[in-house]
Protein backbone atom coordinates (compact mmCIF):
# COMPACT_ATOMS: atom_id res chain seq x y z
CA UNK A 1 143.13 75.61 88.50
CA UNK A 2 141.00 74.57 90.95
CA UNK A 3 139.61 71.59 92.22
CA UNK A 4 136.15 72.25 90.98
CA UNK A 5 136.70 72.63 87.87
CA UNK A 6 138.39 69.21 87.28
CA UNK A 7 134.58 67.87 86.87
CA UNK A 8 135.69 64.79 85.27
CA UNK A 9 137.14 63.39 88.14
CA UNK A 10 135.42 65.54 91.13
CA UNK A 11 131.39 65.28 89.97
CA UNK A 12 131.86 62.62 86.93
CA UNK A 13 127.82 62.83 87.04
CA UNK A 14 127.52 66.42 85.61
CA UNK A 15 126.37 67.78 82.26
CA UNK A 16 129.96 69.53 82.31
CA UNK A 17 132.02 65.87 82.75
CA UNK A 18 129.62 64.55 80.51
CA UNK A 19 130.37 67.51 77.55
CA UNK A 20 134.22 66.49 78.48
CA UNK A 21 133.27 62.65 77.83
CA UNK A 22 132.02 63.56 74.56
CA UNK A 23 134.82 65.17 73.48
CA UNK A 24 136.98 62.49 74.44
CA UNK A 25 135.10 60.03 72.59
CA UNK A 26 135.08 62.35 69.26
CA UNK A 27 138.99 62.77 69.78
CA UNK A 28 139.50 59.34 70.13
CA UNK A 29 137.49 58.25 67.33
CA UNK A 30 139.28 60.05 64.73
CA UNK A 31 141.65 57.17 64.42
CA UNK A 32 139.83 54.01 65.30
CA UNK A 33 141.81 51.59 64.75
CA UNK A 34 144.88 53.31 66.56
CA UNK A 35 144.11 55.94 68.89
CA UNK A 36 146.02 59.06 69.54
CA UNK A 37 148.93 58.84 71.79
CA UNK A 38 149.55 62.36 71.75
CA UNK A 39 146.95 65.16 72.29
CA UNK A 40 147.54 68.77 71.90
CA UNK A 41 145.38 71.44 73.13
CA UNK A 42 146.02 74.88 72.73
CA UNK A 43 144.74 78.00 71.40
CA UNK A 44 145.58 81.67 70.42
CA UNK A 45 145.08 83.73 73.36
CA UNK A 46 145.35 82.89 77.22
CA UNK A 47 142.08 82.58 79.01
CA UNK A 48 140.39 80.47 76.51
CA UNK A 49 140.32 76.97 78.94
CA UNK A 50 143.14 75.31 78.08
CA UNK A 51 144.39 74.22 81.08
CA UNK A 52 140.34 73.21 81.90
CA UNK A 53 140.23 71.09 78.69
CA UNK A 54 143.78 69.70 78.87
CA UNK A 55 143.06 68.71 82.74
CA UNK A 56 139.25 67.39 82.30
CA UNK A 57 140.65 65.50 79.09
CA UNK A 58 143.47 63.61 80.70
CA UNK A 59 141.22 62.94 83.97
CA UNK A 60 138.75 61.65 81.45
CA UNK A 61 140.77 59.64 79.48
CA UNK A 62 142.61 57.64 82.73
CA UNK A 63 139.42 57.01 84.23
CA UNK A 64 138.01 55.71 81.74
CA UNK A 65 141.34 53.04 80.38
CA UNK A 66 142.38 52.51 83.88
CA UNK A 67 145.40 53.96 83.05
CA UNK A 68 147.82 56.96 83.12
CA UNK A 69 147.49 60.05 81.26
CA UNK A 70 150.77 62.03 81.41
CA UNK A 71 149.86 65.98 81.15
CA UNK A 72 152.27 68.52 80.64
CA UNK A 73 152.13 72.22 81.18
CA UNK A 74 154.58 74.41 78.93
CA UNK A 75 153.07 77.72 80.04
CA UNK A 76 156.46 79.66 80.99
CA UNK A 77 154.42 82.47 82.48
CA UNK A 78 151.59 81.59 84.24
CA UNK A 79 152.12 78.01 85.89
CA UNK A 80 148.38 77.16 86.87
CA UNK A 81 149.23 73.66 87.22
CA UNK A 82 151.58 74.79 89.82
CA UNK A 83 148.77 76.27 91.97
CA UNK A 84 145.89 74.07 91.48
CA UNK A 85 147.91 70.82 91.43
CA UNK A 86 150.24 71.86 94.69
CA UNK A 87 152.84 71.27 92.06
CA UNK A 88 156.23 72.19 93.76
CA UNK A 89 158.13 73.50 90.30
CA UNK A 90 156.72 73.70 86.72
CA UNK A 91 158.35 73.41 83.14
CA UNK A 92 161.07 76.48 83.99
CA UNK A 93 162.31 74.33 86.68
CA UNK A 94 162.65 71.44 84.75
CA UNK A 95 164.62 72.87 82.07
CA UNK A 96 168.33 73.28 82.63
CA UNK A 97 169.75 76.51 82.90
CA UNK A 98 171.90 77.86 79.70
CA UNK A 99 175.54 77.29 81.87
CA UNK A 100 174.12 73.44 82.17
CA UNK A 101 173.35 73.41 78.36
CA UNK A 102 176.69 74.26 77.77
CA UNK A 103 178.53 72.43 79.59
């Protein structure tokens, strides 16, 4: 992931970040009176923009509560976070080994 595609927080003027605000508003609105706290994007096949949506979406959403927006990445394969993010481990370091489960 790189940094120009987080439009949201890099070029917030853009038709892109504003397609991203839209979608944030429409998500948001589904529950009025209680917004999500959870949001889960996903999708059958890899290389359909998750990690785009699920970045521009949590960029989106701080910016606009002036607050945090915890985003987690449980790709085991491919850890695009990781590279994009200069993310030092991802979700496989995270998770204890089996002896530590164990134990």
């Amino acid at each position: 992931m790189s940094d120009q595609k987080l439009v949201t927080y890099y070029d917030p003027g853009s038709l892109a970040a504003e397609q991203f605000r839209k979608l944030r508003t429409q998500l948001l609105r589904l529950r009025l009176a209680q917004p999500p706290r959870t949001i889960l994007v996903t999708s059958a096949t890899s290389g359909e923009g998750k990690t785009l949506v699920a970045a521009n979406l949590a960029a989106g959403i701080a910016y606009e509560f002036h607050a945090y927006a915890l985003l987690v990445d449980c790709d085991l394969r491919a850890r695009p976070w990781a590279r994009g993010l200069a993310c030092r481990t991802g979700m496989p370091g995270r998770l204890p080994d089996r002896k530590e489960r164990n134990s």
